[in-house]
N, C-alpha and C. Protein backbone atom coordinates (compact mmCIF):
# COMPACT_ATOMS: atom_id res chain seq x y z
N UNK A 1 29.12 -14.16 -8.24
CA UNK A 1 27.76 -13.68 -8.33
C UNK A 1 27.73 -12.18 -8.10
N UNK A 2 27.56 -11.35 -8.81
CA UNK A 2 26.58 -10.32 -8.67
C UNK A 2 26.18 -9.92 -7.76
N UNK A 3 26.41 -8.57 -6.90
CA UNK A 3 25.39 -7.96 -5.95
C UNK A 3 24.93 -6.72 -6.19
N UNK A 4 23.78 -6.13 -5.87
CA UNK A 4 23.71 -4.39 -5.80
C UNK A 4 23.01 -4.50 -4.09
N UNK A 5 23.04 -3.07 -4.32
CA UNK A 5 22.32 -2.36 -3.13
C UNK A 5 20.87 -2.63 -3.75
N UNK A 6 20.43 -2.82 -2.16
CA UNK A 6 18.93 -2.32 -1.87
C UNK A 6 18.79 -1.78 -0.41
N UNK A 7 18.75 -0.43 -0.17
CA UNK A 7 18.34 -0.42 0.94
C UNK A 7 19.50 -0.28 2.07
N UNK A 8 18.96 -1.33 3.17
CA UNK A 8 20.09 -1.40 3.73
C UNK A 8 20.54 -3.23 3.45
N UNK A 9 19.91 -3.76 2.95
CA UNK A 9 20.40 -5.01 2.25
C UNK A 9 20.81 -5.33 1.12
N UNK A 10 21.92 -6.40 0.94
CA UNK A 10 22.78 -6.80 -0.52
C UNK A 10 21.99 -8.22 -0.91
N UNK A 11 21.50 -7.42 -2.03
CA UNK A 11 20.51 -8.55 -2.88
C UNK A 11 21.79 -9.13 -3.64
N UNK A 12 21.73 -10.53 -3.58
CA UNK A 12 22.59 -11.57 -4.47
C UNK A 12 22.09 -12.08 -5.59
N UNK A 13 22.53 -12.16 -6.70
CA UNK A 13 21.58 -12.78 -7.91
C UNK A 13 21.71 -14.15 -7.50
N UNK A 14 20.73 -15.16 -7.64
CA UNK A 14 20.86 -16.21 -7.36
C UNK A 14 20.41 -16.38 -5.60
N UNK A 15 20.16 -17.52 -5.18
CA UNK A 15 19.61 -18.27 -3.90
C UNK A 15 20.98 -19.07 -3.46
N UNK A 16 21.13 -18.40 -2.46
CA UNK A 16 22.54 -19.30 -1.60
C UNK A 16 22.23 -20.40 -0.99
N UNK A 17 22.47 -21.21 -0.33
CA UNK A 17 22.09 -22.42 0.25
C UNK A 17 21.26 -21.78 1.38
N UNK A 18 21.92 -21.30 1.88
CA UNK A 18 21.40 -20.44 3.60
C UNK A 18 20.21 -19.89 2.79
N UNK A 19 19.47 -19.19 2.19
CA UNK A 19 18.68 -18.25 2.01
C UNK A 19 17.62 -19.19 1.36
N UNK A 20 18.19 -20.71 0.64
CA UNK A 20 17.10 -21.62 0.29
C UNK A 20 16.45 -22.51 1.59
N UNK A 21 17.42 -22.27 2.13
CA UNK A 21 16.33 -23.21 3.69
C UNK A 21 16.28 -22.25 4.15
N UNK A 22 16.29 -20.85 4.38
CA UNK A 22 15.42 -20.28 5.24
C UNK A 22 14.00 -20.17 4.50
N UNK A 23 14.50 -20.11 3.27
CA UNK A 23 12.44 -19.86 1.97
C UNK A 23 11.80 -20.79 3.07
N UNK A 24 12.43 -22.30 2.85
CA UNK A 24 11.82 -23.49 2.91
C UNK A 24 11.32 -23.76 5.15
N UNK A 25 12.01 -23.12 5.54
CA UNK A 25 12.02 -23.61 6.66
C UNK A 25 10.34 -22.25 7.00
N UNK A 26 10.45 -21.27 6.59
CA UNK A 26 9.67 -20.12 6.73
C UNK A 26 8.16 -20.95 6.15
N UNK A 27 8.36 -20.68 4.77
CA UNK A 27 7.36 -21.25 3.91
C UNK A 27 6.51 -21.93 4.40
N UNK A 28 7.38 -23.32 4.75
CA UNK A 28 6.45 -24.38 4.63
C UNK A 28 6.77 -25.04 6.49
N UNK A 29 7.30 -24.03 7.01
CA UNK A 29 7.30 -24.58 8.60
C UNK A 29 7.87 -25.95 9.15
N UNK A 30 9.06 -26.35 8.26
CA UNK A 30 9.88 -26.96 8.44
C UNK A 30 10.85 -26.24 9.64
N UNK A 31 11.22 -27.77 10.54
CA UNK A 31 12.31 -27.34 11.86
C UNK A 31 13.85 -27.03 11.37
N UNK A 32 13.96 -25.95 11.75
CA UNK A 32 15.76 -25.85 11.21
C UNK A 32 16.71 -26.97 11.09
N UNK A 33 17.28 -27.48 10.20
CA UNK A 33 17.98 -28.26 10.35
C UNK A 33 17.90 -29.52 9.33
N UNK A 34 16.61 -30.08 9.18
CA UNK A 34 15.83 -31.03 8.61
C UNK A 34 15.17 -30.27 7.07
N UNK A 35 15.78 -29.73 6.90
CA UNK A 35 14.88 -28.76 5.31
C UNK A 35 15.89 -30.26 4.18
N UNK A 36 15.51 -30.62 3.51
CA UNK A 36 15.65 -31.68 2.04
C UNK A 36 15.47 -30.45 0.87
N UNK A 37 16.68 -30.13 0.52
CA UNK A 37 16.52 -29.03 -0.58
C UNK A 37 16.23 -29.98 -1.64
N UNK A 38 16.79 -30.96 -1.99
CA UNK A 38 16.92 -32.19 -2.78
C UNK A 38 15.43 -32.24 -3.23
N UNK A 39 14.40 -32.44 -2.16
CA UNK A 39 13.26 -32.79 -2.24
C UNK A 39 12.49 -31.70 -2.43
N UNK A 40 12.60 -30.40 -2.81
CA UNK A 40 11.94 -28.96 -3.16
C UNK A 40 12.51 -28.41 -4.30
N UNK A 41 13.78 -28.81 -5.22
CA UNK A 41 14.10 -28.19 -6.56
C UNK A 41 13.31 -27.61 -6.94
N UNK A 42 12.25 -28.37 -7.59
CA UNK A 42 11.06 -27.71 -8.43
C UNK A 42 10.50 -26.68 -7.84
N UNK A 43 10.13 -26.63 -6.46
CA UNK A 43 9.33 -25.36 -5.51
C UNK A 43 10.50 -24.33 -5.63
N UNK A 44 11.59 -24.40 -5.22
CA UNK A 44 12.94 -23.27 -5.45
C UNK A 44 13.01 -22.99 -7.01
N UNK A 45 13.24 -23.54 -7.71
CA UNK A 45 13.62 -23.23 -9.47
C UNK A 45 11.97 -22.34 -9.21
N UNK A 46 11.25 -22.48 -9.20
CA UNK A 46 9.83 -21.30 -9.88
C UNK A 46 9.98 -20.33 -8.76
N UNK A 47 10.44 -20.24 -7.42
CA UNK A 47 10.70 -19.28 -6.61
C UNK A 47 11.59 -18.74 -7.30
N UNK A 48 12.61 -18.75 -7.65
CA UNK A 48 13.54 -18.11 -8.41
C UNK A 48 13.33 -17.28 -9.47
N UNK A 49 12.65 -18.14 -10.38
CA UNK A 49 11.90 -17.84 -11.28
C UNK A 49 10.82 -16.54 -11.74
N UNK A 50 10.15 -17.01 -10.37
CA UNK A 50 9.13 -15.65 -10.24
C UNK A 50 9.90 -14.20 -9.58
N UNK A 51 10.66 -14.73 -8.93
CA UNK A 51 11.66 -13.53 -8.21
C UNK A 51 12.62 -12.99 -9.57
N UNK A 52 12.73 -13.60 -10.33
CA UNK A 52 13.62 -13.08 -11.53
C UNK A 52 12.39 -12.10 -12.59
N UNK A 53 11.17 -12.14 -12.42
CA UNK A 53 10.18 -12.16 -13.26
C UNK A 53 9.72 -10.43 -12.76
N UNK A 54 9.90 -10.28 -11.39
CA UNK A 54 9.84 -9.30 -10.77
C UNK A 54 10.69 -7.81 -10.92
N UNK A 55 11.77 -8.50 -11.57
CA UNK A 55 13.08 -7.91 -11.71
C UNK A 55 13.23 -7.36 -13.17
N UNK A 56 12.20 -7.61 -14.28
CA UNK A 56 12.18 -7.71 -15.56
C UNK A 56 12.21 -5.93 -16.19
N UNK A 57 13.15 -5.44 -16.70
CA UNK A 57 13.01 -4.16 -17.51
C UNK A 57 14.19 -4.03 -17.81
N UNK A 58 14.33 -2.72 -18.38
CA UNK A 58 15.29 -2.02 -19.02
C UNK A 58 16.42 -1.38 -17.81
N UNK A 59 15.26 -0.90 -16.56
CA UNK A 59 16.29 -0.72 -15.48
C UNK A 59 15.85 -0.59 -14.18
N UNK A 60 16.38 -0.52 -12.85
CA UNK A 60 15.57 -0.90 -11.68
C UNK A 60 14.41 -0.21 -11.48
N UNK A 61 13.73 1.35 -11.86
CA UNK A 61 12.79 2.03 -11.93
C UNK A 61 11.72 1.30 -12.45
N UNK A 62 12.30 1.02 -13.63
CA UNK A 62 10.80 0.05 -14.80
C UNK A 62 10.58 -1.44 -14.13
N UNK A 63 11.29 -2.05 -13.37
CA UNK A 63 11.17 -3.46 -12.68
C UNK A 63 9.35 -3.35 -11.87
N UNK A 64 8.86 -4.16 -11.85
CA UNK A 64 7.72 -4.68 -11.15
C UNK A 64 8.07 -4.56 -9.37
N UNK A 65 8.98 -5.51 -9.18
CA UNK A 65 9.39 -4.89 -7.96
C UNK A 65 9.79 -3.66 -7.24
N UNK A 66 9.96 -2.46 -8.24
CA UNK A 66 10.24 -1.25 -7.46
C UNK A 66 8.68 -0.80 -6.77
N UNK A 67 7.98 -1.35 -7.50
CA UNK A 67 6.01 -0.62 -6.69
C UNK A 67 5.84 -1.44 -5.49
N UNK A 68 6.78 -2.87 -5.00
CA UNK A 68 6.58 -3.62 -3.76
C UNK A 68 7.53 -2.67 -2.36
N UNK A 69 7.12 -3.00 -1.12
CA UNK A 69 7.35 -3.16 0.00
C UNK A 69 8.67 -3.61 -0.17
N UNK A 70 8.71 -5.25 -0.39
CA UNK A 70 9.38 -5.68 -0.46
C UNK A 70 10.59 -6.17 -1.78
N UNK A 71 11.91 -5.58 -1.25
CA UNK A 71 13.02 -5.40 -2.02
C UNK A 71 13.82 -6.94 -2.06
N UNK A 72 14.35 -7.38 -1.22
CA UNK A 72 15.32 -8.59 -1.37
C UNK A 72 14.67 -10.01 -0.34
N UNK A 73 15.17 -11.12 -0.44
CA UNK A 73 14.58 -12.45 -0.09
C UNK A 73 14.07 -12.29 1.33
N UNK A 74 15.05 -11.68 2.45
CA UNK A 74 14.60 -11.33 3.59
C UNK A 74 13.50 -10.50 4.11
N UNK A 75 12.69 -9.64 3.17
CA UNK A 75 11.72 -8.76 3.28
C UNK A 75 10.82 -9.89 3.04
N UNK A 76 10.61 -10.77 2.16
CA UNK A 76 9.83 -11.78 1.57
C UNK A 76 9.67 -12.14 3.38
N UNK A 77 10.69 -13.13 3.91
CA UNK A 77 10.80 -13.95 4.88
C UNK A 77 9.94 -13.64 6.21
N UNK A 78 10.37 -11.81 6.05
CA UNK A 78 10.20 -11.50 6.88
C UNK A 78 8.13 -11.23 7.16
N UNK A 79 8.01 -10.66 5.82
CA UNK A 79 5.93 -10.88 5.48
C UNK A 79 5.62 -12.20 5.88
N UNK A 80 6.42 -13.33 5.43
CA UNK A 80 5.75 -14.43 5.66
C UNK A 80 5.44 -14.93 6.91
N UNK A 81 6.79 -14.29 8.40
CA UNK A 81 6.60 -14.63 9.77
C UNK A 81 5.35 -13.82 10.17
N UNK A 82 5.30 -12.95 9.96
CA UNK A 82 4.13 -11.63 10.15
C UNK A 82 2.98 -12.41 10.08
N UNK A 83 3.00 -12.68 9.12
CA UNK A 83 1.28 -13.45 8.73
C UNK A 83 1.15 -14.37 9.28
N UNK A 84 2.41 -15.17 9.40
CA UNK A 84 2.20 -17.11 10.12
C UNK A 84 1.82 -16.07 11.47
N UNK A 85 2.68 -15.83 12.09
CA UNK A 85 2.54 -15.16 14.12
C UNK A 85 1.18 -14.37 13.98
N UNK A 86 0.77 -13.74 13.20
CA UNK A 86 -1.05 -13.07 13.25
C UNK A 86 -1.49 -13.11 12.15
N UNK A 87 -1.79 -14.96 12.04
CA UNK A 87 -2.87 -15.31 11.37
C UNK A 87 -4.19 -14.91 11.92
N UNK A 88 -4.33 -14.70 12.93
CA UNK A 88 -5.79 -14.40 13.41
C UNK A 88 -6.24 -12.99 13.67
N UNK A 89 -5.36 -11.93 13.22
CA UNK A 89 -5.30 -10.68 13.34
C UNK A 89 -5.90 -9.99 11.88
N UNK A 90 -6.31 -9.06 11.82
CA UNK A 90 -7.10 -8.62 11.09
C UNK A 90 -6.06 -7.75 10.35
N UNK A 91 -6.40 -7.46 8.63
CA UNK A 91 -5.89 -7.22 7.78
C UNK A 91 -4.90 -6.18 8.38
N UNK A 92 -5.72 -5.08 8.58
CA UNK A 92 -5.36 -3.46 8.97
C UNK A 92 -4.11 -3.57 9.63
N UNK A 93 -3.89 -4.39 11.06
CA UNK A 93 -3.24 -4.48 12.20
C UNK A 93 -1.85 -5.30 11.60
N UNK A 94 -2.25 -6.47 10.73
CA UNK A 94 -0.81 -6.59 10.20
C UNK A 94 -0.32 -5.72 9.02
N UNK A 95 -1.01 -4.88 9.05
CA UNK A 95 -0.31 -3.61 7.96
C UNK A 95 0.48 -2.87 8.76
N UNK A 96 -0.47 -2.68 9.60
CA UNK A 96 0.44 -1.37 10.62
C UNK A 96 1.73 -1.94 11.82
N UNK A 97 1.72 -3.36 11.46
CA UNK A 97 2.82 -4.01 11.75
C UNK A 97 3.80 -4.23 10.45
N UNK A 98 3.31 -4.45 9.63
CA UNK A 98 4.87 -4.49 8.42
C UNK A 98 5.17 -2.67 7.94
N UNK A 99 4.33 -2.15 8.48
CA UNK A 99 4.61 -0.73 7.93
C UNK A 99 5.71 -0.49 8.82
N UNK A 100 5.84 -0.68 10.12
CA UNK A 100 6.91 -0.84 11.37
C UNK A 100 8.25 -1.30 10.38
N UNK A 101 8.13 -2.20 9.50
CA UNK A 101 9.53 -3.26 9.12
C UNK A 101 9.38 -2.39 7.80
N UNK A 102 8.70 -1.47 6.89
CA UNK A 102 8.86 -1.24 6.16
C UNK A 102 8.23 0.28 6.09
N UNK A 103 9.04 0.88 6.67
CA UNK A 103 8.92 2.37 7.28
C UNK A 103 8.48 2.99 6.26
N UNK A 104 9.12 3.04 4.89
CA UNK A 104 8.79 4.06 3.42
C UNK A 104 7.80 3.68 3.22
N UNK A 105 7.54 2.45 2.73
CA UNK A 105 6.09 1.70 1.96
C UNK A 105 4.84 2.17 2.45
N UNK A 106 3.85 2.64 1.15
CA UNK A 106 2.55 3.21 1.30
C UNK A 106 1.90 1.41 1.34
N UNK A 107 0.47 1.51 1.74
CA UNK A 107 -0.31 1.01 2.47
C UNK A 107 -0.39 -0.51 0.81
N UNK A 108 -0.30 0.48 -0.50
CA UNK A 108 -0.35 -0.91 -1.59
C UNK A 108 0.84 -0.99 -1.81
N UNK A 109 1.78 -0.87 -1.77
CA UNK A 109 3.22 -1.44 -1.84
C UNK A 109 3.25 -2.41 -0.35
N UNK A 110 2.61 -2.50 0.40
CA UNK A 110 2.42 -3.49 1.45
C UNK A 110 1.41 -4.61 1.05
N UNK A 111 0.50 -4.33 0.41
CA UNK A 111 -0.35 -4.87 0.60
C UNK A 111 0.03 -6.14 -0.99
């Protein structure tokens, strides 16, 4: 498989086992250990999917994903704990908390 740089993380083409139960354990708040990849194909194949969809141009500049925050699966993982831990926190405040995890990113590349 394929890697490049992003950052200070190595984006892999493709979903490793480890990186499909963490989607799944994050996502959908499954206990470590107990994730049924078996039983989520279809939810992983369109995660993939859309993550490949992101990636679409001639070269990494023209990609959809260069205007996001977030660069590789772990940036994903990492928005999604943010929001589950201050669901009850107001828009602004979890900005100025992922702006913390995503030091460069202006306020709509976060958002």
């Amino acid at each position: 498989m394929p890697a490049m740089q992003s950052g200070s993380h190595v984006q892999i083409e493709g979903l490793s086992q480890e990186t499909r139960k963490a989607i799944v354990e994050t996502f959908f708040g499954t206990p470590p250990g107990t994730v049924d990849l078996q039983a989520l194909t279809g939810y992983l194949s369109y995660y993939e999917t859309e993550w490949r969809r992101l990636r679409i141009g001639i070269s990494s500049p023209s990609w959809e994903i260069s205007n996001l925050a977030v660069k590789v699966h772990e940036d994903i993982l990492h928005v999604c704990r943010t929001l589950s831990a201050g669901r009850d926190k107001p828009r602004s405040e979890l900005r100025q908390q992922l702006k913390g995890y995503f030091r460069t990113a202006n306020d709509i590349a976060i958002d």
